[in-house]
Protein backbone atom coordinates (compact mmCIF):
# COMPACT_ATOMS: atom_id res chain seq x y z
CA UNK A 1 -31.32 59.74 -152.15
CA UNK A 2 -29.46 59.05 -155.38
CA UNK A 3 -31.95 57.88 -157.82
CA UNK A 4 -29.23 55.61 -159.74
CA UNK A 5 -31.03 52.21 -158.05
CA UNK A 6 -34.04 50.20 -160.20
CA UNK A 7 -36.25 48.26 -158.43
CA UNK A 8 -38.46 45.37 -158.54
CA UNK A 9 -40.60 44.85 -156.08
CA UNK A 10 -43.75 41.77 -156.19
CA UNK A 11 -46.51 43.39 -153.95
CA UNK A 12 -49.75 42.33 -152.67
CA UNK A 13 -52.84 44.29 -153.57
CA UNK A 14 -56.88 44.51 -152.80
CA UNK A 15 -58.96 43.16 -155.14
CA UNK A 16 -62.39 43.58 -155.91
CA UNK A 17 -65.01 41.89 -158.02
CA UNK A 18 -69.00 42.65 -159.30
CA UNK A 19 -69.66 39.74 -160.37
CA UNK A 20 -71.11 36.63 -157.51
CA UNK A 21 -68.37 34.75 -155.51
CA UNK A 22 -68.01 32.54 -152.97
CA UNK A 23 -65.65 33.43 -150.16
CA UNK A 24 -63.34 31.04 -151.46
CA UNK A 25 -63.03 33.22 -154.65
CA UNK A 26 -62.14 36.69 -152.74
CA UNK A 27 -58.50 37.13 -152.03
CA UNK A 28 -56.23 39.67 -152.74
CA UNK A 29 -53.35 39.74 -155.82
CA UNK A 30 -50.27 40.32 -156.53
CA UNK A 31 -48.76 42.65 -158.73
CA UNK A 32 -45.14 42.92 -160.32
CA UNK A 33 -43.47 46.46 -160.47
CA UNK A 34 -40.08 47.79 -162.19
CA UNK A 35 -39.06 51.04 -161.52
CA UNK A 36 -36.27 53.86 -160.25
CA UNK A 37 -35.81 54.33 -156.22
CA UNK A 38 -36.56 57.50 -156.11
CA UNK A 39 -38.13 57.78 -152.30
CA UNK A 40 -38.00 54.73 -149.38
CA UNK A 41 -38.89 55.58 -145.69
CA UNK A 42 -40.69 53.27 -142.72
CA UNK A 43 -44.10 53.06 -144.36
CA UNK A 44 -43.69 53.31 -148.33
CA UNK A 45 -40.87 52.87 -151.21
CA UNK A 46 -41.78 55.07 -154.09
CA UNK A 47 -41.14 53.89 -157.19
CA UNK A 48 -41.26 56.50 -160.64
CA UNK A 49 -41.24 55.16 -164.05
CA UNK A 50 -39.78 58.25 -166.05
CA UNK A 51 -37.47 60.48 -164.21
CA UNK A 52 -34.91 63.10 -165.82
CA UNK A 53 -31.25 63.60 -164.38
CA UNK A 54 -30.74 66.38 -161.57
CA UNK A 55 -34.72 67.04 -161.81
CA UNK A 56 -36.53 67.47 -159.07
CA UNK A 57 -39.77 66.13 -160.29
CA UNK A 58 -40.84 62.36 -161.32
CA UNK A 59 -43.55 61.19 -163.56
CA UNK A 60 -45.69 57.89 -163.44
CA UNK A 61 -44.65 57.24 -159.85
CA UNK A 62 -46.25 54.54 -157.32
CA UNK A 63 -45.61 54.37 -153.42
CA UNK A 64 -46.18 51.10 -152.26
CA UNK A 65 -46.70 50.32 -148.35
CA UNK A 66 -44.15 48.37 -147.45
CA UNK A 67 -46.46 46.04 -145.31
CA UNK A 68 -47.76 44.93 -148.19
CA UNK A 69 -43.94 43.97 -150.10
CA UNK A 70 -43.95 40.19 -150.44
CA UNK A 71 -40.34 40.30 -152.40
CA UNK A 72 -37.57 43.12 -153.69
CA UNK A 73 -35.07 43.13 -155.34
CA UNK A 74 -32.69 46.64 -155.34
CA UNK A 75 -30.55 46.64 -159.12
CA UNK A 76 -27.91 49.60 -158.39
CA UNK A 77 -26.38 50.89 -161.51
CA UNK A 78 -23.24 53.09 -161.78
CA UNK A 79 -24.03 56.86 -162.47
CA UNK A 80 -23.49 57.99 -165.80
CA UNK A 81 -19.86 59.47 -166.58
CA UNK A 82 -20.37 62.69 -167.56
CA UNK A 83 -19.29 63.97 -171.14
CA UNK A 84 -16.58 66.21 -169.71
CA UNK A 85 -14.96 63.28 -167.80
């Protein structure tokens, strides 16, 4: 996969609390995220904040199931020319 694609995806999530609640009060939430496409398959799209050209590794990554996606948006951007072009 060319990582040259950003991503925003709006996700739902578990939630917890410690505090009393009704029933009412428990739900889940939803969560906004922003990052490079740097895996996708059936189940999960990975998502890494910091990644380095041609590397192989990613840091500050986050697969989300895609069961869970509630909206995404793909932002492709053109690969940087290279100095020698």
């Amino acid at each position: 996969m060319k990582h040259n694609t950003l991503c925003y995806i709006r996700w739902a999530d578990a939630s917890h609390g410690m505090d009393e609640a009704t029933p009412s009060d428990m739900d889940t939430i939803e969560l906004h995220e922003v990052g490079w496409l740097v895996r996708e398959d059936e189940r999960v799209v990975c998502l890494a904040m910091e990644r380095q050209d041609d590397a192989a590794t990613h840091r500050l990554w986050l697969a989300i199931p895609k069961a869970l996606i509630v909206e995404r948006r793909d932002f492709p951007l053109p690969r940087k020319r290279s100095k020698r072009d």
